[in-house]
PDB file of N, CA and C in Angstrom:
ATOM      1  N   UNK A   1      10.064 -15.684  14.417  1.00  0.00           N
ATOM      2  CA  UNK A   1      10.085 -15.463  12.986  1.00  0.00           C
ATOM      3  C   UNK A   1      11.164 -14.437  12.688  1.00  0.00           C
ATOM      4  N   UNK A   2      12.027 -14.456  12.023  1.00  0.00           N
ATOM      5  CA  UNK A   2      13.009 -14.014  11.265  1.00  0.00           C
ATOM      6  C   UNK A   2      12.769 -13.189   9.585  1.00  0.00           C
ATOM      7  N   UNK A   3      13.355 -12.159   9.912  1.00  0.00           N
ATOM      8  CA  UNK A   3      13.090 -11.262   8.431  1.00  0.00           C
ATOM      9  C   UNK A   3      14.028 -11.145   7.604  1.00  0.00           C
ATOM     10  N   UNK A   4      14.530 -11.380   6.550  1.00  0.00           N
ATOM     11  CA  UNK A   4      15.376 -11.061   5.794  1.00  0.00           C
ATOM     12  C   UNK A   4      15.174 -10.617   4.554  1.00  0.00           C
ATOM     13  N   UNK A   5      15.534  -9.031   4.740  1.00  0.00           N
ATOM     14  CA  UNK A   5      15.304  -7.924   3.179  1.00  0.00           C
ATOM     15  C   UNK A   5      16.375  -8.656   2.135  1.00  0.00           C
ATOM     16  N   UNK A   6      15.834  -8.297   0.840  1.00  0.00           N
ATOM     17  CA  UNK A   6      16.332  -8.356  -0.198  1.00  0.00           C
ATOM     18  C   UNK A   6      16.636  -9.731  -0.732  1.00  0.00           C
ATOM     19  N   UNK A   7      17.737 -10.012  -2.226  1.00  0.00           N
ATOM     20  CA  UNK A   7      18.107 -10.350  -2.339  1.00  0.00           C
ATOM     21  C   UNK A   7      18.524 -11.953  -1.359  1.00  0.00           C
ATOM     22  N   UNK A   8      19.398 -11.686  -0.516  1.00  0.00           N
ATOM     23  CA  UNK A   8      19.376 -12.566   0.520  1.00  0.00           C
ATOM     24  C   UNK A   8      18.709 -13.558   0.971  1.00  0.00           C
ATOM     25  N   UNK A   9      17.545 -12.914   0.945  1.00  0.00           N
ATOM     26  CA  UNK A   9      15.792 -13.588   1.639  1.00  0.00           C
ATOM     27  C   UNK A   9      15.672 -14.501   0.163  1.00  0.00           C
ATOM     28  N   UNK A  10      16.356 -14.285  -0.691  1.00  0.00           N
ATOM     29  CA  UNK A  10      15.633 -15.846  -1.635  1.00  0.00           C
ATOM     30  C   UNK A  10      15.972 -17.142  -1.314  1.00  0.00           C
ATOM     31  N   UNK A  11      16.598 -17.490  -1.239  1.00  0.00           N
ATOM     32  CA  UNK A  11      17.109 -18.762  -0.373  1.00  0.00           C
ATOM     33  C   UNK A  11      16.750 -19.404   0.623  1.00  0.00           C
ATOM     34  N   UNK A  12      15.773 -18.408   1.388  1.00  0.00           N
ATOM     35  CA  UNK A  12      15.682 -18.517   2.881  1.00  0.00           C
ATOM     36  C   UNK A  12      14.283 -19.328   2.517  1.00  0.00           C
ATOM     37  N   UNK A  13      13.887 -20.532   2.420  1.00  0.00           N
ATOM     38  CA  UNK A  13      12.949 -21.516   2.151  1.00  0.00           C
ATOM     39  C   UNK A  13      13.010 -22.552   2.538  1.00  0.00           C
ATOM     40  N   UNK A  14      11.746 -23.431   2.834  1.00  0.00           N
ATOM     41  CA  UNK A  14      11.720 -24.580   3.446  1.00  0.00           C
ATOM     42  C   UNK A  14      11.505 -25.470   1.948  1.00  0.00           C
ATOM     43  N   UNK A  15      11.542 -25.292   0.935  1.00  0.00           N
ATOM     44  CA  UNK A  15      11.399 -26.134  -0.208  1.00  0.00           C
ATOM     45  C   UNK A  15      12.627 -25.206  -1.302  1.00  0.00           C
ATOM     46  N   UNK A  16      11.990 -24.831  -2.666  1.00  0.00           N
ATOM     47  CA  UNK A  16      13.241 -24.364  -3.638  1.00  0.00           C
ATOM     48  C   UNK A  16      12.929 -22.905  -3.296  1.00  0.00           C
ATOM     49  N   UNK A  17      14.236 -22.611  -3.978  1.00  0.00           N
ATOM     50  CA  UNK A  17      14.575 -20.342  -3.953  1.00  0.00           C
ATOM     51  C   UNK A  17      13.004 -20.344  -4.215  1.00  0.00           C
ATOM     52  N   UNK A  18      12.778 -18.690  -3.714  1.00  0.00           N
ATOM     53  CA  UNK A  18      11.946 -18.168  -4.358  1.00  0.00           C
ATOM     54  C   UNK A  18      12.302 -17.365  -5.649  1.00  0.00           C
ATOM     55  N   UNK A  19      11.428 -17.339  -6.253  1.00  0.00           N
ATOM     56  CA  UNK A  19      11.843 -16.729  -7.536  1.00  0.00           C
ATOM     57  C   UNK A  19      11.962 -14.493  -7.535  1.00  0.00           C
ATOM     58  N   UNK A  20      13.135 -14.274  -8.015  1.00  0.00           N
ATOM     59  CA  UNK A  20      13.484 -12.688  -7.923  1.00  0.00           C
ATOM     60  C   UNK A  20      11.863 -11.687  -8.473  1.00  0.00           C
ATOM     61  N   UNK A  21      10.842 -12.318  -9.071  1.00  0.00           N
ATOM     62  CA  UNK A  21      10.260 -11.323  -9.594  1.00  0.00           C
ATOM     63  C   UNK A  21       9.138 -12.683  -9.606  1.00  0.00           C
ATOM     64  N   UNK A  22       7.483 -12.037  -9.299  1.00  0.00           N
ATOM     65  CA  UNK A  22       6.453 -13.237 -10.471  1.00  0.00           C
ATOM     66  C   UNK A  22       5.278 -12.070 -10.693  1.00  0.00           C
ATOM     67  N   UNK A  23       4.504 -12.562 -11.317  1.00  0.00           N
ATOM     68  CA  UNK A  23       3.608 -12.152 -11.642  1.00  0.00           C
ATOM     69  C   UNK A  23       2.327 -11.113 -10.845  1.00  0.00           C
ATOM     70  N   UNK A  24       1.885  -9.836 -10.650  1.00  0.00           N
ATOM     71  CA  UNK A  24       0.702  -9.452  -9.801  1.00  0.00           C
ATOM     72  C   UNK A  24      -0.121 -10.083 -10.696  1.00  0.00           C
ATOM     73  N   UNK A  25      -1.225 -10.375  -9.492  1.00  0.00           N
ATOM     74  CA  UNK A  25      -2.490 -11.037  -9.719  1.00  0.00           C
ATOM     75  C   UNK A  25      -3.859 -10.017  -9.897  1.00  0.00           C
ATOM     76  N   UNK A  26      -3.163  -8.741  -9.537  1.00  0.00           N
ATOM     77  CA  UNK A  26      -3.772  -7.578  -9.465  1.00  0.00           C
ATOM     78  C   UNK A  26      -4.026  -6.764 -10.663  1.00  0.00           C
ATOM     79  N   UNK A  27      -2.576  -6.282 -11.210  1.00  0.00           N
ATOM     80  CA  UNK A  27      -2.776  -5.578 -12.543  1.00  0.00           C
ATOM     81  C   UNK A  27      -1.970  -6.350 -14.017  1.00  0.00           C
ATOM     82  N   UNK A  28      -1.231  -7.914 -13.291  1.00  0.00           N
ATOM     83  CA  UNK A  28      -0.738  -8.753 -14.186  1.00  0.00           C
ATOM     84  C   UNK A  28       0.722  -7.773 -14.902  1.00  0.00           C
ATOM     85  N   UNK A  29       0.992  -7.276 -14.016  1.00  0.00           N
ATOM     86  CA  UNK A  29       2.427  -6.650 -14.327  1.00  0.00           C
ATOM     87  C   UNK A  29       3.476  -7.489 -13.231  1.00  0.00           C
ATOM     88  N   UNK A  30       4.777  -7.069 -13.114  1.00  0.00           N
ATOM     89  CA  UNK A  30       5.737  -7.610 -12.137  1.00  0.00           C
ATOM     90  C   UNK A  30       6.186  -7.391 -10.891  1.00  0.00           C
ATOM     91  N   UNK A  31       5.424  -8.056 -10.277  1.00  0.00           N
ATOM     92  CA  UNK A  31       6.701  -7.889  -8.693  1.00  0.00           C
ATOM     93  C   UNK A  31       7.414  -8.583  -8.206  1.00  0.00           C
ATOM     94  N   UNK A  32       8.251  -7.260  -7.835  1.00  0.00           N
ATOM     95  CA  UNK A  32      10.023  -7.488  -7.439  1.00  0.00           C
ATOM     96  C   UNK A  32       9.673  -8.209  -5.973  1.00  0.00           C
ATOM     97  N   UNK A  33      10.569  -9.215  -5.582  1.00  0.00           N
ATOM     98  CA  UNK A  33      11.046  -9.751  -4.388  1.00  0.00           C
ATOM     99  C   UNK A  33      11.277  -8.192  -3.211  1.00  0.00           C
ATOM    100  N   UNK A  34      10.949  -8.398  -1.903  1.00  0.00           N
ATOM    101  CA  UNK A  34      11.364  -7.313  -1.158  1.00  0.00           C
ATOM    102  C   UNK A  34      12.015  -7.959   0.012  1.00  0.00           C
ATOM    103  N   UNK A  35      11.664  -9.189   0.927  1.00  0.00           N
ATOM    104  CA  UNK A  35      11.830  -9.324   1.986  1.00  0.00           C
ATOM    105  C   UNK A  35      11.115 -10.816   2.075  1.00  0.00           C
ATOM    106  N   UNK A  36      11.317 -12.016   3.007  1.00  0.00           N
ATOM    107  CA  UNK A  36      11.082 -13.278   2.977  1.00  0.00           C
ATOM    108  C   UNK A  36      10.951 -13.226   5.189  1.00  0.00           C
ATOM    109  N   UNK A  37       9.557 -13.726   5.226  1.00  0.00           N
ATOM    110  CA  UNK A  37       9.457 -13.645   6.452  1.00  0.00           C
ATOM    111  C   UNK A  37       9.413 -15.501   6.887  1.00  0.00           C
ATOM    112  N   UNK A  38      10.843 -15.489   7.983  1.00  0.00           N
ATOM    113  CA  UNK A  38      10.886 -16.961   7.950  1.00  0.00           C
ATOM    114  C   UNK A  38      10.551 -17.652   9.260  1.00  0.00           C
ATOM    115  N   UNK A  39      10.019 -19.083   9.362  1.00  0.00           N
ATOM    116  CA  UNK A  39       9.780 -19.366  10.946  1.00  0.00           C
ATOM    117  C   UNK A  39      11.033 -20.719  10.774  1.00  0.00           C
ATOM    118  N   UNK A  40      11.937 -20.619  11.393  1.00  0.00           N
ATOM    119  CA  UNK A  40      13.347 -21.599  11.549  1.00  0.00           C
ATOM    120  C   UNK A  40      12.711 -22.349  12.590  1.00  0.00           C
ATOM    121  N   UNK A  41      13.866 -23.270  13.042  1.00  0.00           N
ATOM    122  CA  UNK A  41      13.681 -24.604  14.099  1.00  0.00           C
ATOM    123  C   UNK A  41      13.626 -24.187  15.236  1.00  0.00           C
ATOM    124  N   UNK A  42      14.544 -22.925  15.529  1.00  0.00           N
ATOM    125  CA  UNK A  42      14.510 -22.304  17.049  1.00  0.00           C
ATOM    126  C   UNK A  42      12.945 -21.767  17.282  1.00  0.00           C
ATOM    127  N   UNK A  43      12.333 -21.337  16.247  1.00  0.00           N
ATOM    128  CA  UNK A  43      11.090 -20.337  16.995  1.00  0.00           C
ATOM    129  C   UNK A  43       9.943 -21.763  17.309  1.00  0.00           C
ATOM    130  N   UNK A  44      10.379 -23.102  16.996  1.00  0.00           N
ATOM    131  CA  UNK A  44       9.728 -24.171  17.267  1.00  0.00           C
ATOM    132  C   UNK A  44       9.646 -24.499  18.957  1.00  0.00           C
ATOM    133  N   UNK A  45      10.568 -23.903  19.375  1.00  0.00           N
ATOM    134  CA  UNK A  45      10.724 -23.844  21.391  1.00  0.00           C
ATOM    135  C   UNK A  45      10.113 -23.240  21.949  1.00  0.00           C
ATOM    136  N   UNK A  46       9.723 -22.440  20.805  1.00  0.00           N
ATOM    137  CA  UNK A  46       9.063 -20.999  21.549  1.00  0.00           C
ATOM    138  C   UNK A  46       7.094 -21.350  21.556  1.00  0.00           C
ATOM    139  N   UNK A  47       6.882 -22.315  20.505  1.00  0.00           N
ATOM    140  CA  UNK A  47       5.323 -22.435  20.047  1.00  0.00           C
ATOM    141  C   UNK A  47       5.038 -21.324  19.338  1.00  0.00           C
ATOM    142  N   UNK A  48       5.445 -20.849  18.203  1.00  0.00           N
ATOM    143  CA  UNK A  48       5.717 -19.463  17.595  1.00  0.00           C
ATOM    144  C   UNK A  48       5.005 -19.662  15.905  1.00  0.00           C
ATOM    145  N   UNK A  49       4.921 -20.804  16.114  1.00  0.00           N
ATOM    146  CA  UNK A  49       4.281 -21.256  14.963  1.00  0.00           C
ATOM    147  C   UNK A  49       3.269 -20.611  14.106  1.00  0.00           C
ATOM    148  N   UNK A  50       3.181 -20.136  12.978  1.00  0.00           N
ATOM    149  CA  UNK A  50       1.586 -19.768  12.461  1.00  0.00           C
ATOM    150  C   UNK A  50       0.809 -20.945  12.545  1.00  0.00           C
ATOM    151  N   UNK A  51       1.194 -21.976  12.359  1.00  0.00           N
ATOM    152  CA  UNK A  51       0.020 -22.924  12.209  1.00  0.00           C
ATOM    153  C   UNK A  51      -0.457 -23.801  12.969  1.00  0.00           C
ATOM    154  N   UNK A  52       0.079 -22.881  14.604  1.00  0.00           N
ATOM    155  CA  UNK A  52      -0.684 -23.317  15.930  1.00  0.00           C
ATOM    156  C   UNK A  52      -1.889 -21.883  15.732  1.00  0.00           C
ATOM    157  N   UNK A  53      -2.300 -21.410  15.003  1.00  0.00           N
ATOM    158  CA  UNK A  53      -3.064 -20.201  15.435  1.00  0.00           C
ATOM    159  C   UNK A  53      -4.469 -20.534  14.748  1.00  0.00           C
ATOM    160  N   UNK A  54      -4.457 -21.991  14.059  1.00  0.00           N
ATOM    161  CA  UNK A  54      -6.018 -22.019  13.504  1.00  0.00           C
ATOM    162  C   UNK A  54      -5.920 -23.915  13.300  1.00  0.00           C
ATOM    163  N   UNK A  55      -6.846 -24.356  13.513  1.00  0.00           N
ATOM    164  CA  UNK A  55      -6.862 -25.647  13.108  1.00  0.00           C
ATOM    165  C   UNK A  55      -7.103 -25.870  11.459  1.00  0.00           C
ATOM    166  N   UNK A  56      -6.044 -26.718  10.414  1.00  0.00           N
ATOM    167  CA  UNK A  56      -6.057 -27.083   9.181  1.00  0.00           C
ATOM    168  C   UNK A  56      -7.356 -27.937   8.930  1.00  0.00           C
ATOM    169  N   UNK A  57      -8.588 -27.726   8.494  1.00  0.00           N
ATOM    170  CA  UNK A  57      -9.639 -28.389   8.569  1.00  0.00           C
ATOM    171  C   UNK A  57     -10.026 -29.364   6.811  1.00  0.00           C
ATOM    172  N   UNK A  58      -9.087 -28.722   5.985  1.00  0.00           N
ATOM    173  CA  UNK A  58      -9.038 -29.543   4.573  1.00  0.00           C
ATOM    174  C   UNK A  58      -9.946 -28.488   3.718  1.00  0.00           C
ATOM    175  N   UNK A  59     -10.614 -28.632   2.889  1.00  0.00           N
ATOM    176  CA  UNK A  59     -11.581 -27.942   1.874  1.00  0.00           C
ATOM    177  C   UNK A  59     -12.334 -26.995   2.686  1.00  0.00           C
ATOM    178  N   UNK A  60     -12.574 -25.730   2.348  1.00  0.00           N
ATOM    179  CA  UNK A  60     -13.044 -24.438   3.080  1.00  0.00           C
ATOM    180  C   UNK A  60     -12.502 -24.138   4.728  1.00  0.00           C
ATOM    181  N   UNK A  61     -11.358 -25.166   4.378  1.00  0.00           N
ATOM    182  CA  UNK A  61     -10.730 -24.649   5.890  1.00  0.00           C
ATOM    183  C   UNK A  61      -9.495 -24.745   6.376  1.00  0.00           C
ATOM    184  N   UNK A  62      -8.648 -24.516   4.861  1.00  0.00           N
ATOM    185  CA  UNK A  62      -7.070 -24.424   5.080  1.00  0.00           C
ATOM    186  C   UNK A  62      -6.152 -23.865   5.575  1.00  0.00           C
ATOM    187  N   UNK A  63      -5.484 -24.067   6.221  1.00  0.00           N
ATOM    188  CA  UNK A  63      -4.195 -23.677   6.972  1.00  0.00           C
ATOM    189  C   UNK A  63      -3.217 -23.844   7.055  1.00  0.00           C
ATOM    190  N   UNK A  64      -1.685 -22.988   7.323  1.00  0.00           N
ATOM    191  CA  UNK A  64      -0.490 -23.575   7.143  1.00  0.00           C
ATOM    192  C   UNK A  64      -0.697 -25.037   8.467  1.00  0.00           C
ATOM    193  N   UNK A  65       0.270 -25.440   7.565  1.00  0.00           N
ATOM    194  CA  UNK A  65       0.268 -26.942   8.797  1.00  0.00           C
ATOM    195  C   UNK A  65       1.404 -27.305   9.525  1.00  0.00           C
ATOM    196  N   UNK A  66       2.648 -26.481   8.873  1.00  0.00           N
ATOM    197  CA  UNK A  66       3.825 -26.318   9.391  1.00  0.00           C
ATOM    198  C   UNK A  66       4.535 -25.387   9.707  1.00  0.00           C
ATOM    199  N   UNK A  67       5.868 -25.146   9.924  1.00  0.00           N
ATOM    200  CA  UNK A  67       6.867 -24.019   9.706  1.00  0.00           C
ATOM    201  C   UNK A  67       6.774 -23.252   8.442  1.00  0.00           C
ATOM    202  N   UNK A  68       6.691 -22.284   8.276  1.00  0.00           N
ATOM    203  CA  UNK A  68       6.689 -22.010   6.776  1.00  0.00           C
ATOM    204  C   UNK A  68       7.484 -20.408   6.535  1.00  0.00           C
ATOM    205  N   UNK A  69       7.656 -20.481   5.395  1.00  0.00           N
ATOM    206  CA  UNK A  69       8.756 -19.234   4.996  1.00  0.00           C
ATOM    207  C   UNK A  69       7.175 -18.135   3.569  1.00  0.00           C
ATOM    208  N   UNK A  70       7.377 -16.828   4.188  1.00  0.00           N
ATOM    209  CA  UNK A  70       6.778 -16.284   3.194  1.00  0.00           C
ATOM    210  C   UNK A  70       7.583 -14.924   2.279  1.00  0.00           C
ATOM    211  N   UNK A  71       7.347 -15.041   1.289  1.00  0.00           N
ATOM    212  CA  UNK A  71       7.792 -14.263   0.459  1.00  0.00           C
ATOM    213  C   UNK A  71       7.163 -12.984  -0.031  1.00  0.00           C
ATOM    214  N   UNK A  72       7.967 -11.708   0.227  1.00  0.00           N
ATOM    215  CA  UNK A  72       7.002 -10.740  -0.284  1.00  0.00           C
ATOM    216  C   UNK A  72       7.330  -9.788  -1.457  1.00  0.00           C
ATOM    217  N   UNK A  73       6.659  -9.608  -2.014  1.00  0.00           N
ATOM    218  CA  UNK A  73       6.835  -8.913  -3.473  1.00  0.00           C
ATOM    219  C   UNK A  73       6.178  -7.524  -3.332  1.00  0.00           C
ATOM    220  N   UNK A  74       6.584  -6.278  -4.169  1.00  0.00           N
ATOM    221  CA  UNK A  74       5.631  -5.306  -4.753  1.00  0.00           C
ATOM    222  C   UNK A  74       5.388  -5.370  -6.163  1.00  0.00           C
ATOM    223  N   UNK A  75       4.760  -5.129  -6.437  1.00  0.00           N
ATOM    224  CA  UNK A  75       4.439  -4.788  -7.770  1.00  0.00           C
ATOM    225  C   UNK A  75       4.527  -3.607  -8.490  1.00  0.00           C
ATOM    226  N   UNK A  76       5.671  -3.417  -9.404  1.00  0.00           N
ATOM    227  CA  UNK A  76       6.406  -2.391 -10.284  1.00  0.00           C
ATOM    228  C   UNK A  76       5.020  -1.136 -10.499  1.00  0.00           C
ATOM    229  N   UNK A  77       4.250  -1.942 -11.223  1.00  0.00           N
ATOM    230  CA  UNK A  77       2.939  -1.180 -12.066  1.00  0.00           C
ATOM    231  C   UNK A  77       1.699  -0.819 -10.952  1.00  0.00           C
ATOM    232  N   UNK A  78       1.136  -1.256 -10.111  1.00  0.00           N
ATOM    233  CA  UNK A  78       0.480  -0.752  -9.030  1.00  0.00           C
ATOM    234  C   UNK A  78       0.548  -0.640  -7.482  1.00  0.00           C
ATOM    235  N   UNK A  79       1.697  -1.242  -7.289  1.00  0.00           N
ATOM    236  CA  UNK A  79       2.779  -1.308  -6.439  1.00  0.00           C
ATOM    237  C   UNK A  79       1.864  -1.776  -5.028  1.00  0.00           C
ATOM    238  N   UNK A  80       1.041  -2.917  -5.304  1.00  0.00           N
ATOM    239  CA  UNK A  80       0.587  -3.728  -4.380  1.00  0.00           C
ATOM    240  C   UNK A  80       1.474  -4.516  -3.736  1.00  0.00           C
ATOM    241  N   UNK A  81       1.154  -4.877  -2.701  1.00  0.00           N
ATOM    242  CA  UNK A  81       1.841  -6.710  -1.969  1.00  0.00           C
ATOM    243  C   UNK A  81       1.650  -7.794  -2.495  1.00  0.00           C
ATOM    244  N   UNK A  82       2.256  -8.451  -3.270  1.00  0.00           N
ATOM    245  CA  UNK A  82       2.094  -9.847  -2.959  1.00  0.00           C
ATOM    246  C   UNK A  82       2.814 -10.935  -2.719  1.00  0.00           C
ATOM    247  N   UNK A  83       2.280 -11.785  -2.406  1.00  0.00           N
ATOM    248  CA  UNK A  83       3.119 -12.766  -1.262  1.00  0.00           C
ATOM    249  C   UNK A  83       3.060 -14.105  -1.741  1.00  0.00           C
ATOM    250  N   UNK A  84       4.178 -15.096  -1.672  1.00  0.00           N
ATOM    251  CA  UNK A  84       3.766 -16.312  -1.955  1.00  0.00           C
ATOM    252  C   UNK A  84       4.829 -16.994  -0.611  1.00  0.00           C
ATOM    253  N   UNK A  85       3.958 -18.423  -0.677  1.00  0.00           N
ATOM    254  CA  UNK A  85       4.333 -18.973   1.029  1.00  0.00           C
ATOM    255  C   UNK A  85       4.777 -20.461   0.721  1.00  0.00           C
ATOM    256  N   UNK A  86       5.816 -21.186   1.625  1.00  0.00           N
ATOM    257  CA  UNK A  86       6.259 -22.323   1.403  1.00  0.00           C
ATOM    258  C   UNK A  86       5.958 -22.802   2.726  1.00  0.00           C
ATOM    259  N   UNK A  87       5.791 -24.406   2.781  1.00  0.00           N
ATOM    260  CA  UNK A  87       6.373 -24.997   4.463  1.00  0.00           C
ATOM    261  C   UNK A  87       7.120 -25.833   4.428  1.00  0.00           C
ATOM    262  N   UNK A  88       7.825 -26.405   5.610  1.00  0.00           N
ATOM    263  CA  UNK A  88       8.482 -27.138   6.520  1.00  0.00           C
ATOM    264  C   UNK A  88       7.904 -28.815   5.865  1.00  0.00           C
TER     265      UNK A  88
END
């Protein structure tokens, strides 16, 4: 898995950009983009996968199912984490 701060890290997705800023779910104010944590084709040699680490079971038992890229945000106003995730 591969890290890329800032700016930069929007792009870095297995579907469209992530977006520079969305919504906390926390205090419903804005967080900024910080860093995009990515799993590429090489860490596929390795079995590096998140979504070798739990079986995807469907309703009360979801899991990534692929490669996937996550996105991390703070939040301006209570300056929580939050994260939104794409896959492969």
């Amino acid at each position: 898995m591969k890290v890329i701060i800032g700016e930069e890290g929007l792009g870095i997705s297995w579907q469209g950009r992530f977006d520079p800023d969305i919504s906390c779910p926390y205090c419903h104010g804005r967080a900024d983009f910080a860093f995009v944590a990515y799993e590429g084709l090489r860490d596929a040699d390795k079995g590096s996968f998140l979504c070798s680490l739990k079986k995807n079971e469907g309703k009360n038992g979801f899991w990534v199912h692929d490669c996937c890229a996550v996105a991390v945000y703070f939040c301006r106003g209570c300056l929580k984490a939050v994260a939104e995730m794409n896959q492969g």
